[in-house]
PDB file of N, CA and C in Angstrom:
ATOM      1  N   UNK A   1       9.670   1.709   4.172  1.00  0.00           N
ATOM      2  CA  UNK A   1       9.340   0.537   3.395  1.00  0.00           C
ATOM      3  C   UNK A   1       8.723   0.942   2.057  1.00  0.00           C
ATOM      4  N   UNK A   2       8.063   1.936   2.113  1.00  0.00           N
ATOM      5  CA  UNK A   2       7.164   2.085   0.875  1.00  0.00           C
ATOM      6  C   UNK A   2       8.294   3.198  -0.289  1.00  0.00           C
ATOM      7  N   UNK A   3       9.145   3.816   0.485  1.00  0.00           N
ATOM      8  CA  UNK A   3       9.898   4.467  -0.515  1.00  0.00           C
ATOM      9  C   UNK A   3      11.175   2.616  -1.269  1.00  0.00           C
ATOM     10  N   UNK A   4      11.505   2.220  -0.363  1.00  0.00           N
ATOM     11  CA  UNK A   4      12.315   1.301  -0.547  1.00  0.00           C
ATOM     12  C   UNK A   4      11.587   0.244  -1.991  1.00  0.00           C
ATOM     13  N   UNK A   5      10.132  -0.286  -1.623  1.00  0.00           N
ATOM     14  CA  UNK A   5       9.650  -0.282  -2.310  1.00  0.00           C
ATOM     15  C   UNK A   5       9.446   0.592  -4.125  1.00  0.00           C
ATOM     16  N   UNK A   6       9.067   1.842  -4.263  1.00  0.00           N
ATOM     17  CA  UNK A   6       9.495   2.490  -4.817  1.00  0.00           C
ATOM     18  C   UNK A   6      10.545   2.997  -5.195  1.00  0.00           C
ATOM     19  N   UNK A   7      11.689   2.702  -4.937  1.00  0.00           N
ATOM     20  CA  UNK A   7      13.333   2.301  -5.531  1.00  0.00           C
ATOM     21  C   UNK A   7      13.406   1.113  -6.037  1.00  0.00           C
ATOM     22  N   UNK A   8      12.835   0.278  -5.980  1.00  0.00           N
ATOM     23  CA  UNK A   8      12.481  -1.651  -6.465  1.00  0.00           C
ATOM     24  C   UNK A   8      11.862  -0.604  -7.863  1.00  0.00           C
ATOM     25  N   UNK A   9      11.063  -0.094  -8.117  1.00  0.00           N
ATOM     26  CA  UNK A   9      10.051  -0.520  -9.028  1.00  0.00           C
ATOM     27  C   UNK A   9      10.514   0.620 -10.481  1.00  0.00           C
ATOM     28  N   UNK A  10      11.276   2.118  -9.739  1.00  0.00           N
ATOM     29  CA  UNK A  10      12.210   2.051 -10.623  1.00  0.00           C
ATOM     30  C   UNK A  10      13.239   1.693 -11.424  1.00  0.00           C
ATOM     31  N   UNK A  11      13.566   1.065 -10.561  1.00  0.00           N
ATOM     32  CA  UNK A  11      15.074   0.154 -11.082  1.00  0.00           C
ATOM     33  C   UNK A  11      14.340  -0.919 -11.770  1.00  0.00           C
ATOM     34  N   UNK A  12      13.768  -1.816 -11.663  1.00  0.00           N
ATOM     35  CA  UNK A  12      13.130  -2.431 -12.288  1.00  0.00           C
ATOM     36  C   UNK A  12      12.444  -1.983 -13.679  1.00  0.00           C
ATOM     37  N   UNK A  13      11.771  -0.780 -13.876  1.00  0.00           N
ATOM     38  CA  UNK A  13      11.190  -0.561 -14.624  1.00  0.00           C
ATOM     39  C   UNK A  13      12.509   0.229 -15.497  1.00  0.00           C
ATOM     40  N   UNK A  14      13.448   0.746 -15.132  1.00  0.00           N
ATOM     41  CA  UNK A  14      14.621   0.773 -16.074  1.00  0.00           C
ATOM     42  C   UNK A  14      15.423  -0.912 -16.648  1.00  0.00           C
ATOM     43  N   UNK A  15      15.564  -1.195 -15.783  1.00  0.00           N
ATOM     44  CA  UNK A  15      16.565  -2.359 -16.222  1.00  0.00           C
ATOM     45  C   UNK A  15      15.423  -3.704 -17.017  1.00  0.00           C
ATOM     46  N   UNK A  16      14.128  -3.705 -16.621  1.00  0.00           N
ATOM     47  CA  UNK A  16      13.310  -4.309 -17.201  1.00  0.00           C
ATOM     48  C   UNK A  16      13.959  -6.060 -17.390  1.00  0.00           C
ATOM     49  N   UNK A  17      14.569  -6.690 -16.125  1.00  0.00           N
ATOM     50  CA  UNK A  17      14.596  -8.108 -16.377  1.00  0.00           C
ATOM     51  C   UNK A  17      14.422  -8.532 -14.677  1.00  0.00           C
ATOM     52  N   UNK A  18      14.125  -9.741 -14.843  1.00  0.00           N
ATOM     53  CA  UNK A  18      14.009 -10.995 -13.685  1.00  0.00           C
ATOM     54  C   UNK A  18      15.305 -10.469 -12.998  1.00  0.00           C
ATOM     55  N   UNK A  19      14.837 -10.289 -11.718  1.00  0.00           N
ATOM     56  CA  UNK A  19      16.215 -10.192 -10.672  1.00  0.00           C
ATOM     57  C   UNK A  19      17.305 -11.339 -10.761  1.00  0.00           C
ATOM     58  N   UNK A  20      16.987 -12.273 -11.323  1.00  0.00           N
ATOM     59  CA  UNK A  20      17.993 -13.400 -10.999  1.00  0.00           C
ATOM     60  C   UNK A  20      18.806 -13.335 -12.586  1.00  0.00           C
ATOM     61  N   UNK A  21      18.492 -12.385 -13.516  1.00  0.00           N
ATOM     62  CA  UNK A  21      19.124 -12.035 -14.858  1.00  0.00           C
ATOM     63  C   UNK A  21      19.856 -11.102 -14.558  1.00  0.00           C
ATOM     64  N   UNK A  22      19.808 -10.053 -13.548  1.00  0.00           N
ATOM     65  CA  UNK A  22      20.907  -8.838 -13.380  1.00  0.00           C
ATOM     66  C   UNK A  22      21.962  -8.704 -13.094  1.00  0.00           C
ATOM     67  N   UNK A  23      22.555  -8.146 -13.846  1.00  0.00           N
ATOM     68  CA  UNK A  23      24.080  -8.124 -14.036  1.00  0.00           C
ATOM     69  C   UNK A  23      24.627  -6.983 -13.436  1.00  0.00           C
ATOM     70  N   UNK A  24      26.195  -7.115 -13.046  1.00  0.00           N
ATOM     71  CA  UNK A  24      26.916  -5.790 -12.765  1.00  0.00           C
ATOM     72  C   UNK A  24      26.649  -4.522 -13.870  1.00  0.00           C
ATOM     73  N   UNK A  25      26.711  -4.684 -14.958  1.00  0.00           N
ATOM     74  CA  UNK A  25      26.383  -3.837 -16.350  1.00  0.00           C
ATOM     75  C   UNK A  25      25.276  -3.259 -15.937  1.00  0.00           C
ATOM     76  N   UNK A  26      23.962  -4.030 -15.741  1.00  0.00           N
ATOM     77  CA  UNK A  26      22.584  -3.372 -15.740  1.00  0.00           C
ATOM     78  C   UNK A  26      22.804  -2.591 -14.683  1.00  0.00           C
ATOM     79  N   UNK A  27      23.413  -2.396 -13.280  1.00  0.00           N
ATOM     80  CA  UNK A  27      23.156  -1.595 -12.037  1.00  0.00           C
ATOM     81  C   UNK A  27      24.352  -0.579 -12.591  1.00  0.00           C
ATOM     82  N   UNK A  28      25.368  -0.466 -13.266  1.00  0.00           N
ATOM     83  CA  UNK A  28      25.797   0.293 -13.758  1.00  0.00           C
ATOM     84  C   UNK A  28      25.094   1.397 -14.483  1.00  0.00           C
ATOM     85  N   UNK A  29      24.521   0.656 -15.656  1.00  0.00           N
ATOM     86  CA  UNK A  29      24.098   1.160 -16.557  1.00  0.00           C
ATOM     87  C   UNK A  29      22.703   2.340 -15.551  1.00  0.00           C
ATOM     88  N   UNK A  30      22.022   1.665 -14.937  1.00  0.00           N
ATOM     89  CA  UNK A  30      20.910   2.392 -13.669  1.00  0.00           C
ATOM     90  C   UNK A  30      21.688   3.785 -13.196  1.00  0.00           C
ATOM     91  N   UNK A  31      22.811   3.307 -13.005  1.00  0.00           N
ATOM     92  CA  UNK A  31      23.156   4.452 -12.089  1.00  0.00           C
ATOM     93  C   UNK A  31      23.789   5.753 -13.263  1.00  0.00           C
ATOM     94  N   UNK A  32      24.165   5.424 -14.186  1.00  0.00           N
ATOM     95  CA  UNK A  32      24.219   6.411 -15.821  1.00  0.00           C
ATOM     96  C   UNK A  32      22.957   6.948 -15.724  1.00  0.00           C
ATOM     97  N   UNK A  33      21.572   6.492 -15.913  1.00  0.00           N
ATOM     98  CA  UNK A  33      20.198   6.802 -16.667  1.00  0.00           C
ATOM     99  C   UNK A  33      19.802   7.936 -14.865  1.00  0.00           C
ATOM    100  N   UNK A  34      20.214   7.668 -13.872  1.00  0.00           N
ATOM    101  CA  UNK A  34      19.755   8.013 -12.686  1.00  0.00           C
ATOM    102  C   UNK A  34      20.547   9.462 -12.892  1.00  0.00           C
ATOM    103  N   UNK A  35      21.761   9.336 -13.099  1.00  0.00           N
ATOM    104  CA  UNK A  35      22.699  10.952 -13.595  1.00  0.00           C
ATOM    105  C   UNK A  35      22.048  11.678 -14.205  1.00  0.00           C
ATOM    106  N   UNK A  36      21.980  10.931 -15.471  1.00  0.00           N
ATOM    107  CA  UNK A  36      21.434  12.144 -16.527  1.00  0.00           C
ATOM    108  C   UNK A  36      20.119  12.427 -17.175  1.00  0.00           C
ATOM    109  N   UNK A  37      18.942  11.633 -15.975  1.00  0.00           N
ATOM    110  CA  UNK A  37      17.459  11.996 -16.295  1.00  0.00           C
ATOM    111  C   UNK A  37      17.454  13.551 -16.646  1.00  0.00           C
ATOM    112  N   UNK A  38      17.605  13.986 -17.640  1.00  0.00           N
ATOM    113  CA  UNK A  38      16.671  15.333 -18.248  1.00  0.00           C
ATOM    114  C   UNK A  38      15.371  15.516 -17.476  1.00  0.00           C
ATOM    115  N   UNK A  39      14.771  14.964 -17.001  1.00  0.00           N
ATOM    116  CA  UNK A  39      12.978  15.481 -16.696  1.00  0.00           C
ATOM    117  C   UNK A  39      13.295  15.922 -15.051  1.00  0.00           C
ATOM    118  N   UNK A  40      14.366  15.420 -14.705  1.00  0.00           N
ATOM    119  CA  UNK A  40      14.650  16.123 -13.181  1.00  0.00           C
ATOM    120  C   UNK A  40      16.134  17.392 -12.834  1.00  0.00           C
ATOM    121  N   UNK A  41      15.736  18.500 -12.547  1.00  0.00           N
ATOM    122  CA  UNK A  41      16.400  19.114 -12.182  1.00  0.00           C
ATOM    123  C   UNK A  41      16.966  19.239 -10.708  1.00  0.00           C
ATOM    124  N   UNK A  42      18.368  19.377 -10.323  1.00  0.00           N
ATOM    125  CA  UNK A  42      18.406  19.558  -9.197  1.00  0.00           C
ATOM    126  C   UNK A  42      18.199  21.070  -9.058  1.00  0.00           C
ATOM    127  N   UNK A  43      17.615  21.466  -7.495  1.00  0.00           N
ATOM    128  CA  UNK A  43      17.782  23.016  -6.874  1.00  0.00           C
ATOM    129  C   UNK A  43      18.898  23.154  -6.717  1.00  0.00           C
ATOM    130  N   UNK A  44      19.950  22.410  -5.911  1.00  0.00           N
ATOM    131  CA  UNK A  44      20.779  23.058  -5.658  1.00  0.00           C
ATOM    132  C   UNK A  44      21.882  24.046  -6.729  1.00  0.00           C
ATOM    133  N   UNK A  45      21.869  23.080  -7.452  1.00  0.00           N
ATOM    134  CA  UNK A  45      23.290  23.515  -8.563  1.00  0.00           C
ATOM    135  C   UNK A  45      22.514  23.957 -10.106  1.00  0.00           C
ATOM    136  N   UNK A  46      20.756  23.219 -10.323  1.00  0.00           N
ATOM    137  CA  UNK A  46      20.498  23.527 -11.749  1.00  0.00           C
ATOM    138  C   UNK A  46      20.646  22.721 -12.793  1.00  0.00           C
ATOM    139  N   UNK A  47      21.497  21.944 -12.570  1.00  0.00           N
ATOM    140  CA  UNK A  47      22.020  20.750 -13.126  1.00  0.00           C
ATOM    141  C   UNK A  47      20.868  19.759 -13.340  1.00  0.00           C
ATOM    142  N   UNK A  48      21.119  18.535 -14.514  1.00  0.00           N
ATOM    143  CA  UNK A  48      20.250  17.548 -14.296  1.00  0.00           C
ATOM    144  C   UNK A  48      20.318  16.330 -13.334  1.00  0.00           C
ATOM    145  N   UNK A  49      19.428  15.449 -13.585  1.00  0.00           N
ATOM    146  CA  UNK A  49      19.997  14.466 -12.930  1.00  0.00           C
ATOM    147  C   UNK A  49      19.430  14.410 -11.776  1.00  0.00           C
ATOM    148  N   UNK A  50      19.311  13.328 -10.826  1.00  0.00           N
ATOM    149  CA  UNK A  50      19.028  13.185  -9.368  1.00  0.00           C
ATOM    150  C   UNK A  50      20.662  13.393  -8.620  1.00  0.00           C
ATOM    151  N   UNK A  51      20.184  13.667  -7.320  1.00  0.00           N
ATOM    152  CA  UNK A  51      21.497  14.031  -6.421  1.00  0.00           C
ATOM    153  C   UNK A  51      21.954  12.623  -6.071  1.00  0.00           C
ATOM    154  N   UNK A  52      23.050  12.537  -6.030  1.00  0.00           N
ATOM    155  CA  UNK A  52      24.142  11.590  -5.703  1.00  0.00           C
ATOM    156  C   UNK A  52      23.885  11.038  -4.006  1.00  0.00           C
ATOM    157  N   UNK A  53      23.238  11.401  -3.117  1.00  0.00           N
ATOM    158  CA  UNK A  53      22.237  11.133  -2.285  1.00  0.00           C
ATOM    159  C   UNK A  53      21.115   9.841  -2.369  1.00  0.00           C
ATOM    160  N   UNK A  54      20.383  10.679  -3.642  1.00  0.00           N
ATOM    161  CA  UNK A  54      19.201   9.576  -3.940  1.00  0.00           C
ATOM    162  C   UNK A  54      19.797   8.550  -4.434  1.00  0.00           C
ATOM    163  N   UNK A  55      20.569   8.813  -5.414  1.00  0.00           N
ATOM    164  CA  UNK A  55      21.140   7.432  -5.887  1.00  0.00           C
ATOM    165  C   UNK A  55      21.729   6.721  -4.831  1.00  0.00           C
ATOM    166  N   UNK A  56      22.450   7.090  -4.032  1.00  0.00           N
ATOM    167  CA  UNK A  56      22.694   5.951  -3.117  1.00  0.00           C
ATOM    168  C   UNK A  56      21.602   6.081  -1.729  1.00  0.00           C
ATOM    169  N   UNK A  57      20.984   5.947  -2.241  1.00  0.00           N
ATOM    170  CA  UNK A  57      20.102   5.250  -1.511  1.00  0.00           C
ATOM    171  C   UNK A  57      18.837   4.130  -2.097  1.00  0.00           C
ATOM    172  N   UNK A  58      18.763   4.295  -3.614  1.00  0.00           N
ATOM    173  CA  UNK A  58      18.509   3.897  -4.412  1.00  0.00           C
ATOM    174  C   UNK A  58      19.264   2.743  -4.687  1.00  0.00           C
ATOM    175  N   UNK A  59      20.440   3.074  -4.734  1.00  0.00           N
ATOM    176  CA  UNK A  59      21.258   1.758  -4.713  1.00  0.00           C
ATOM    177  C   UNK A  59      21.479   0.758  -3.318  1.00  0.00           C
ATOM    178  N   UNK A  60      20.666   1.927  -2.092  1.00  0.00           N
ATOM    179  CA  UNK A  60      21.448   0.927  -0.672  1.00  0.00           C
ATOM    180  C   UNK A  60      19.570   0.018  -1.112  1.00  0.00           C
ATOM    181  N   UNK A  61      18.794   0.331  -1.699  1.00  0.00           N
ATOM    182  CA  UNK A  61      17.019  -0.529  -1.616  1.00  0.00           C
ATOM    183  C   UNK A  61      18.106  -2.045  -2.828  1.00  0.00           C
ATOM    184  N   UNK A  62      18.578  -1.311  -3.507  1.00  0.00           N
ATOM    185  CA  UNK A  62      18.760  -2.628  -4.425  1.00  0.00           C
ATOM    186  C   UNK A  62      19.172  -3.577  -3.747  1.00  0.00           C
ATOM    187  N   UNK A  63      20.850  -2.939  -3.312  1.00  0.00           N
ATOM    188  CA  UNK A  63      21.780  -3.900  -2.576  1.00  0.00           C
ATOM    189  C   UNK A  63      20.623  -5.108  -1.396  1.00  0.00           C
ATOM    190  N   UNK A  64      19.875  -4.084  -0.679  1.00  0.00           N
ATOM    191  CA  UNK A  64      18.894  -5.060   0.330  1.00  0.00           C
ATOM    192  C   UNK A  64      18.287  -5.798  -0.459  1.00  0.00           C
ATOM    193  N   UNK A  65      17.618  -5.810  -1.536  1.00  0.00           N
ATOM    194  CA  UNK A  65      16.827  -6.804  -2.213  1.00  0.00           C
ATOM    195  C   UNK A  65      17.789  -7.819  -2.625  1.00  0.00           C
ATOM    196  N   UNK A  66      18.865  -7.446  -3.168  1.00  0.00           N
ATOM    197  CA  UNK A  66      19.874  -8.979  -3.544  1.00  0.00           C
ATOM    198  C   UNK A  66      20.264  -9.341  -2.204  1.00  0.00           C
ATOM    199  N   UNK A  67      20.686  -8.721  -1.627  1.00  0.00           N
ATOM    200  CA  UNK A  67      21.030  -9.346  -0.216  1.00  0.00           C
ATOM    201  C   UNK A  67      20.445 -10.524   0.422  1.00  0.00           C
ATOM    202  N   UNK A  68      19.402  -9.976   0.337  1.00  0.00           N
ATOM    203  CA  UNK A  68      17.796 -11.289   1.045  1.00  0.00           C
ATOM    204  C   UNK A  68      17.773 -12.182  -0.147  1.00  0.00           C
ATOM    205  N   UNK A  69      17.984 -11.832  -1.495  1.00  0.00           N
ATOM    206  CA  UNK A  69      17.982 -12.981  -2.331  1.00  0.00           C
ATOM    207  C   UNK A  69      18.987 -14.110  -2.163  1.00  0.00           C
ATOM    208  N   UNK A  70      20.643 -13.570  -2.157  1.00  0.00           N
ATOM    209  CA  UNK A  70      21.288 -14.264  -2.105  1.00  0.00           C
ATOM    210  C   UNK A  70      21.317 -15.298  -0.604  1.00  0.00           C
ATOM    211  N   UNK A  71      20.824 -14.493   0.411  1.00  0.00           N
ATOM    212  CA  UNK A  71      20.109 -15.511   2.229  1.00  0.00           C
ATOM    213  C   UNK A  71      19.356 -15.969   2.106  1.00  0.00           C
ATOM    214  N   UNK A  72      18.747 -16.458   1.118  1.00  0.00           N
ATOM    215  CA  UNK A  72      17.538 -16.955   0.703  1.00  0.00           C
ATOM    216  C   UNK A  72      17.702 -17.880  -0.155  1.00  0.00           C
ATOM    217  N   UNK A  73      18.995 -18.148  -0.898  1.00  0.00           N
ATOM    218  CA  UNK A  73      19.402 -19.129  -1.644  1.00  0.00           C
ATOM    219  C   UNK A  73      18.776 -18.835  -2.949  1.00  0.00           C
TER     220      UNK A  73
END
């Protein structure tokens, strides 16, 4: 819960609007800025960027938050 949480508050603090303003573009655009963060290196390869891992899982915290939005009316 508390990492899930903390996937909310990045994404948020990148895309910087009201959940009910987010667009296909903005979770796009998230998952570009999540590639090519410079300030994180991966171990494995050296490369930048977060692993393709985090991001989707990063993306499975989003998907749950619209999910409950949209069951929620």
């Amino acid at each position: 819960m508390l990492a899930t949480g903390y996937d909310l508050k990045v994404f948020f603090a990148i895309v910087a609007k009201d959940p009910a303003e987010v667009t296909t573009a903005d979770v796009l655009d998230f998952i570009t800025v999540q590639r090519g963060d410079r300030r994180v290196v991966r171990l494995a390869d050296g490369e930048s960027g977060l692993s393709a891992r985090t991001i989707q899982t990063r993306l499975s915290s989003i998907s749950g938050l619209f999910g409950f939005l949209v069951a929620r009316g």
